[in-house]
N, C-alpha and C. Protein backbone atom coordinates (compact mmCIF):
# COMPACT_ATOMS: atom_id res chain seq x y z
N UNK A 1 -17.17 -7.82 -0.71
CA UNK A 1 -16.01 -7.00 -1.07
C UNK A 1 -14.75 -7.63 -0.51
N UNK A 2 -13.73 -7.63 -1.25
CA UNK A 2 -12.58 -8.38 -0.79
C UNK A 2 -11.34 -7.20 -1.39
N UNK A 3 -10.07 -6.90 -0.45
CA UNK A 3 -8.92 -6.45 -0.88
C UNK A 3 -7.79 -7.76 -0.29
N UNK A 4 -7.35 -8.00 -1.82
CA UNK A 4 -6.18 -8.81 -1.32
C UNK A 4 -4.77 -8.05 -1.80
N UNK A 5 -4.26 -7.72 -0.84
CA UNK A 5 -2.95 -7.88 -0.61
C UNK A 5 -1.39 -9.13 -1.32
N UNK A 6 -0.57 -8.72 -2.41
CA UNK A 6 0.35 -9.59 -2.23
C UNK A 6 1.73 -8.88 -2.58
N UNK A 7 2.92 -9.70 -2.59
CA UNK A 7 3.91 -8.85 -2.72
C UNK A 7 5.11 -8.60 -1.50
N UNK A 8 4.26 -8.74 -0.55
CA UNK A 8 5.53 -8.96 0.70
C UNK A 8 6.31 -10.08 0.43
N UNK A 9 7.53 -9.44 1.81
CA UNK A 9 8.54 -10.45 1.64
C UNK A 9 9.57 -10.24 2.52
N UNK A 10 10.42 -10.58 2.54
CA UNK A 10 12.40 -10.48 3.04
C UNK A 10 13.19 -10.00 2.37
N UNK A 11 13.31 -8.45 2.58
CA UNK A 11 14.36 -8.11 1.26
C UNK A 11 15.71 -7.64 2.84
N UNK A 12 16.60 -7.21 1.84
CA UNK A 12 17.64 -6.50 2.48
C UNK A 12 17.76 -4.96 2.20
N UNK A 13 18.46 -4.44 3.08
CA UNK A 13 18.01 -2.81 3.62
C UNK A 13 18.41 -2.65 1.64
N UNK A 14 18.00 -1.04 0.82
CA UNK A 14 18.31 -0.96 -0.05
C UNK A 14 17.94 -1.41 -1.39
N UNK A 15 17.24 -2.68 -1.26
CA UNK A 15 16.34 -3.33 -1.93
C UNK A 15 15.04 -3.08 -2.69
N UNK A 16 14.08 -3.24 -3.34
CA UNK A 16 12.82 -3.10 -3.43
C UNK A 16 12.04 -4.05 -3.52
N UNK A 17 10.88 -3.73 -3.42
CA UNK A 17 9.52 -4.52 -3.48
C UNK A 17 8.08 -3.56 -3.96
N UNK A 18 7.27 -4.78 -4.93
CA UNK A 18 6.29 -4.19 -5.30
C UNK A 18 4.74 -4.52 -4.84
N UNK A 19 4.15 -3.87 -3.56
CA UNK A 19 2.98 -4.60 -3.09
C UNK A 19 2.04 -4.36 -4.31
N UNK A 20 1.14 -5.00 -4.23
CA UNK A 20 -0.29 -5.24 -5.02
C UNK A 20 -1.43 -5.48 -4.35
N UNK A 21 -2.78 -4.68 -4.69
CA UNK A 21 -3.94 -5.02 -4.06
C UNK A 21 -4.88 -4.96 -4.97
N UNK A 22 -5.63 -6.20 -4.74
CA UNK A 22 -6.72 -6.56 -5.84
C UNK A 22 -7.67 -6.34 -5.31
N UNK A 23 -8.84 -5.39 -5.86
CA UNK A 23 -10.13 -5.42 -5.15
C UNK A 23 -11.07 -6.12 -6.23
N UNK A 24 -12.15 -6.96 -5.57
CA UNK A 24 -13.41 -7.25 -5.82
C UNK A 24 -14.63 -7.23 -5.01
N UNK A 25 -15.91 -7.32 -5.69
CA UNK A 25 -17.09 -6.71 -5.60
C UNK A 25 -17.38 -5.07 -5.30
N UNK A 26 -16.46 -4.15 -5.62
CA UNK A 26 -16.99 -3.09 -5.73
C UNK A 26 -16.47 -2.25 -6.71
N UNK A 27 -17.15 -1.16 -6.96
CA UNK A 27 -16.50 -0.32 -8.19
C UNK A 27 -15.48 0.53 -7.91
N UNK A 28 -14.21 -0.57 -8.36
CA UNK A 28 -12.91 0.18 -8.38
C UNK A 28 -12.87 1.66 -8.30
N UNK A 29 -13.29 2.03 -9.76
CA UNK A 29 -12.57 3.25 -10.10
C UNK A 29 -12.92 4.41 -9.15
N UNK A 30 -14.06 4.09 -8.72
CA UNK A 30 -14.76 5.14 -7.60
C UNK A 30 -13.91 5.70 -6.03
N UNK A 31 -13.29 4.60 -6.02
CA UNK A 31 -12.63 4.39 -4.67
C UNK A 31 -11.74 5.44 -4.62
N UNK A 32 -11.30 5.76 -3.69
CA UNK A 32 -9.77 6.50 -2.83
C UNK A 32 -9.21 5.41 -2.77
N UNK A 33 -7.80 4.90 -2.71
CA UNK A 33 -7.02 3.96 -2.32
C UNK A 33 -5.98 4.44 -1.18
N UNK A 34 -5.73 3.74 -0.50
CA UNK A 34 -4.53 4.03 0.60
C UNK A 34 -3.83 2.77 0.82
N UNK A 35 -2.61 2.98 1.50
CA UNK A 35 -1.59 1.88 1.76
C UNK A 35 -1.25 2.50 3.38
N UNK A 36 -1.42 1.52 4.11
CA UNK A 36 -1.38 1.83 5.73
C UNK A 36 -0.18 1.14 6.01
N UNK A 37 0.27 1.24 7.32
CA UNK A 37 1.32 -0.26 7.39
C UNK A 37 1.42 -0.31 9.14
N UNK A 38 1.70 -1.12 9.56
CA UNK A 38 1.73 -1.21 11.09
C UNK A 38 2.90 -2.09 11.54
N UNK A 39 3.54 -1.57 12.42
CA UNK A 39 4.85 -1.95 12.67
C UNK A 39 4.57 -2.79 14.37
N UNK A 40 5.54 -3.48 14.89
CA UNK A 40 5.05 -4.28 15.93
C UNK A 40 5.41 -3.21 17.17
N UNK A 41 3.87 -3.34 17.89
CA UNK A 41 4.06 -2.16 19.13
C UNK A 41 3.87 -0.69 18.79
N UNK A 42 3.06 -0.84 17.53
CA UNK A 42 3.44 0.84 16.67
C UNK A 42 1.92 0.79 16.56
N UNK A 43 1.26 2.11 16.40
CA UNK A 43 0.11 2.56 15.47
C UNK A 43 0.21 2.65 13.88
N UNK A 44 -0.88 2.11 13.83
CA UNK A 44 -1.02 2.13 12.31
C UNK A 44 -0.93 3.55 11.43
N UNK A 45 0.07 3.54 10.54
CA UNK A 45 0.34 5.14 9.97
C UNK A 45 -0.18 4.87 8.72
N UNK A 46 -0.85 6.19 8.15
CA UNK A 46 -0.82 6.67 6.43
C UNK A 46 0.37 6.19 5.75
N UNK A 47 0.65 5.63 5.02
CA UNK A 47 1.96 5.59 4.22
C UNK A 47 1.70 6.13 2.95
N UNK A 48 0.95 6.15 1.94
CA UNK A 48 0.24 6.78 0.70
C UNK A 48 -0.97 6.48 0.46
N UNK A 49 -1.21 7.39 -0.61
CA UNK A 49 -2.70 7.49 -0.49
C UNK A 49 -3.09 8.16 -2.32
N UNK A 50 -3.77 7.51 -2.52
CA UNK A 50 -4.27 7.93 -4.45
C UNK A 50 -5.64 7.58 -4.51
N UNK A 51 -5.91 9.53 -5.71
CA UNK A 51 -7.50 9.31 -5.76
C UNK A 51 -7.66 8.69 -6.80
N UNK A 52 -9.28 8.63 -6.61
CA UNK A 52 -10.22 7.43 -7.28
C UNK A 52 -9.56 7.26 -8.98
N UNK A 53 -9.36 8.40 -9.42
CA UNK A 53 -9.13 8.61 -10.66
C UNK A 53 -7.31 8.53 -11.36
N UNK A 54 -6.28 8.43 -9.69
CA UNK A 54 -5.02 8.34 -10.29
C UNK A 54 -4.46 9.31 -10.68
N UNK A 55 -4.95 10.90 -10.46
CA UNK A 55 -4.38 12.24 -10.97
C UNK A 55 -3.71 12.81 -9.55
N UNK A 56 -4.16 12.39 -8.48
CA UNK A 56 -3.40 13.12 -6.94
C UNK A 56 -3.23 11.81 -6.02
N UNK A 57 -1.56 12.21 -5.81
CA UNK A 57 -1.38 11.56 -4.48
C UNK A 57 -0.69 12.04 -3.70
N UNK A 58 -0.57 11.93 -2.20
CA UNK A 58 0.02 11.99 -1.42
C UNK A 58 1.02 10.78 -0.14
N UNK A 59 1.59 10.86 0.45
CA UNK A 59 2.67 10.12 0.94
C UNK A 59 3.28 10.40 2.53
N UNK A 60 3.90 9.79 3.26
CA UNK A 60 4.07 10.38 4.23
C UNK A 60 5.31 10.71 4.07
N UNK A 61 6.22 11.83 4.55
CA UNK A 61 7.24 12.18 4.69
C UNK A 61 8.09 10.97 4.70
N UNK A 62 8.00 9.95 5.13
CA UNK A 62 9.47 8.73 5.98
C UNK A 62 9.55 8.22 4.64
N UNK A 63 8.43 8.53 3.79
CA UNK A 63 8.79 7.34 2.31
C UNK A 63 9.11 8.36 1.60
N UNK A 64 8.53 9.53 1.37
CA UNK A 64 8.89 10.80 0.03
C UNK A 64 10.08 10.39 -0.45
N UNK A 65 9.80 9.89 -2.04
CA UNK A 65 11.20 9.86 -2.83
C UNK A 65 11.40 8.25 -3.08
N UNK A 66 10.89 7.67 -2.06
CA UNK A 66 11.31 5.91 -1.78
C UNK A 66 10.56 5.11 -2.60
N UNK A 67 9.10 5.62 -1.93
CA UNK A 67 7.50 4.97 -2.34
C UNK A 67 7.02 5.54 -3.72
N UNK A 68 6.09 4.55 -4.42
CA UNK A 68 5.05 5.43 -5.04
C UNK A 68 3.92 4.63 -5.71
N UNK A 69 2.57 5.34 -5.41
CA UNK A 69 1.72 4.60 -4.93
C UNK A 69 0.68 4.81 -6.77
N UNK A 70 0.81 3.99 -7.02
CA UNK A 70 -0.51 3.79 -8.76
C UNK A 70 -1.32 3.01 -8.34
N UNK A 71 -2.52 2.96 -9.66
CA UNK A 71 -3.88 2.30 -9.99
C UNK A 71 -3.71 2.01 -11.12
N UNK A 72 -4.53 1.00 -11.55
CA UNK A 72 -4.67 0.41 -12.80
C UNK A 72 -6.15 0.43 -12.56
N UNK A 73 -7.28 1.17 -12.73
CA UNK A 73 -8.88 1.08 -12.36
C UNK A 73 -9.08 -0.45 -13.28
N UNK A 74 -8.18 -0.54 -14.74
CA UNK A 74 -8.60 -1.86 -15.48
C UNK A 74 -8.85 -2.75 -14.89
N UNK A 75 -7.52 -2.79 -13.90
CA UNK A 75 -7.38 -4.28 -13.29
C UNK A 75 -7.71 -4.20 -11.82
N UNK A 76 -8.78 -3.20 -11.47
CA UNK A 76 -8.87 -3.17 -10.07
C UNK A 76 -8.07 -3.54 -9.35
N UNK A 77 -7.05 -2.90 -9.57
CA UNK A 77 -5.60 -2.65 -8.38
C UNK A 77 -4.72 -1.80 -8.37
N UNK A 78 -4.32 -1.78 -6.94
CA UNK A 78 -3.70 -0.69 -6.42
C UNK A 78 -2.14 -0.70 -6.24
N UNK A 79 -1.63 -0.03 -6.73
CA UNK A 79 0.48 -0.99 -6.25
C UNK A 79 0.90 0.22 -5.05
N UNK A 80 1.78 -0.43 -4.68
CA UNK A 80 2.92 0.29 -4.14
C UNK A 80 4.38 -0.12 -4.24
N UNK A 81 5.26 0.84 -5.16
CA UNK A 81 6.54 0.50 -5.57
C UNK A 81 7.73 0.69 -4.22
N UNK A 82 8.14 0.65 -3.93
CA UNK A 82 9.00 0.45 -2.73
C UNK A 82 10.07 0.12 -2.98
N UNK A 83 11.37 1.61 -3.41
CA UNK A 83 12.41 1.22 -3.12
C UNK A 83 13.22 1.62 -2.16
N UNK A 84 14.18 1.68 -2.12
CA UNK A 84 15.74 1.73 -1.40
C UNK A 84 14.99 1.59 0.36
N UNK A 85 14.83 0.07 0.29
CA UNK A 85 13.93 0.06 1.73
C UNK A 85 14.64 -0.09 2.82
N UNK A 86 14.24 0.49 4.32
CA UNK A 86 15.13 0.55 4.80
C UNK A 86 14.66 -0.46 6.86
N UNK A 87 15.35 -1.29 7.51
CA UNK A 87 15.05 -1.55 8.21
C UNK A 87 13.52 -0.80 8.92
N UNK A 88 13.39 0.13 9.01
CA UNK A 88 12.06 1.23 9.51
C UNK A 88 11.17 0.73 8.85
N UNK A 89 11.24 0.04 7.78
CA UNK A 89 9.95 -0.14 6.81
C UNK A 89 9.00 -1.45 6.76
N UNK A 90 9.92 -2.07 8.14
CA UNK A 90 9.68 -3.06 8.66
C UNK A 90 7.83 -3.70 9.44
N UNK A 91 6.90 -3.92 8.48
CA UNK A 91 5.53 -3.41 8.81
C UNK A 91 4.69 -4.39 7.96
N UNK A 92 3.30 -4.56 8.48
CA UNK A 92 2.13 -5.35 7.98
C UNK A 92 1.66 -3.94 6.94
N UNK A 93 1.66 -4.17 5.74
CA UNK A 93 1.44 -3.55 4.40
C UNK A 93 -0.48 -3.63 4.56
N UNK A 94 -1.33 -2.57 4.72
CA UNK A 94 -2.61 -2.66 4.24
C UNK A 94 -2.53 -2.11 3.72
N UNK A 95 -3.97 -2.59 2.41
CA UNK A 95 -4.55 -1.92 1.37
C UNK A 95 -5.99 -1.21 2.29
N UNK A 96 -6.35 -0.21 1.69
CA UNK A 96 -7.23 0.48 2.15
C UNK A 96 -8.72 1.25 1.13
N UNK A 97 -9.38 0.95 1.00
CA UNK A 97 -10.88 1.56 -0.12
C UNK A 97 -11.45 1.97 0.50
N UNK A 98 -11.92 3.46 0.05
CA UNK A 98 -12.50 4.60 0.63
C UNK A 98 -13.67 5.75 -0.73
N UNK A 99 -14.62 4.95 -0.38
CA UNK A 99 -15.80 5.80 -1.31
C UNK A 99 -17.12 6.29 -0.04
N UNK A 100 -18.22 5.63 -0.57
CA UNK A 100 -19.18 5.78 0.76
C UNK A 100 -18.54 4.47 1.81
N UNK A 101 -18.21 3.45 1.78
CA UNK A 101 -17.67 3.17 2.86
C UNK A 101 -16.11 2.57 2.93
N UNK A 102 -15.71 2.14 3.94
CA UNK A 102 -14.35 2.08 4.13
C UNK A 102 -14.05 0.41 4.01
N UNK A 103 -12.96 -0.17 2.94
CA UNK A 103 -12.85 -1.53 3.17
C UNK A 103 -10.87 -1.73 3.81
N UNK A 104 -10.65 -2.86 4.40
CA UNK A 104 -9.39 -3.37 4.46
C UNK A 104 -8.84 -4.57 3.67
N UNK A 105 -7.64 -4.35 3.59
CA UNK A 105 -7.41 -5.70 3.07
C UNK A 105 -6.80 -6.55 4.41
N UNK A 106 -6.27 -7.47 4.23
CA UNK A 106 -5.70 -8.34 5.58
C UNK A 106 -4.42 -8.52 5.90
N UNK A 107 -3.33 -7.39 4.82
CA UNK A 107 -2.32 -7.19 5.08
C UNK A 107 -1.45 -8.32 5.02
N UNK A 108 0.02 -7.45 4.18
CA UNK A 108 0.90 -8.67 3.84
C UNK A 108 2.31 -7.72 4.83
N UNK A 109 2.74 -8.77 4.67
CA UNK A 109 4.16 -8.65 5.71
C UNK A 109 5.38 -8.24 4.86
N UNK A 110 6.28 -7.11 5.55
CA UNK A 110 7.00 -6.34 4.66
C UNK A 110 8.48 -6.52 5.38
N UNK A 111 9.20 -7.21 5.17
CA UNK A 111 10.55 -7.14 6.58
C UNK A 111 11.80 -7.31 5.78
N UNK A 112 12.05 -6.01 6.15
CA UNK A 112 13.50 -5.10 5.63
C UNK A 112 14.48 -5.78 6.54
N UNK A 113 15.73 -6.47 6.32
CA UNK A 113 16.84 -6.77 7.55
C UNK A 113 18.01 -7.47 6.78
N UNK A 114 19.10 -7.20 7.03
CA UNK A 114 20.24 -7.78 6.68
C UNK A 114 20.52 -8.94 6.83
């Protein structure tokens, strides 16, 4: 099983970016998806989260309105749209798969700065 992560980058505060996570060897559509992110010296937080099927998601408050998190089950992947970003958002981007067991991806780098 593999989640790759791509899509990070260097934007400036206000900006957007669109992460992407590709999963293989397991059955996509089944999965929960989540997007984690970890900031330096920080615990790793929920940032969004979409079920197996793409009909419910949820988000954490700091993004509501900013973020928003789809599936494509076709293409076994997961996005996260990311705009008006803001220095805070400054964080290692994981992808996250959640059925009977739990996978990671290896996280891409997200750095908001003027």
């Amino acid at each position: 099983v593999q989640l790759v992560e791509s899509g990070g980058g260097l934007v400036q505060p206000g900006e957007s970016l669109r992460l992407s996570c590709v999963a293989s060897g397991l059955t996509f559509s089944r999965y929960a998806m989540r997007w984690y992110r970890q900031a330096p010296g920080k615990e790793r937080e929920l940032v969004a989260a979409i079920s197996s099927a793409g009909d419910s998601t949820n988000y954490a408050d700091s993004v509501k309105g900013r973020f928003t998190i789809s599936r494509d089950n076709a293409k076994n992947t997961v996005y996260l749209q990311m705009n008006s970003l803001k220095p805070e958002d400054t964080a290692v981007y994981y992808c996250y798969a959640n059925w009977l067991r739990v996978y990671w991806g290896q996280g891409t780098q997200v750095t908001v700065s003027s």
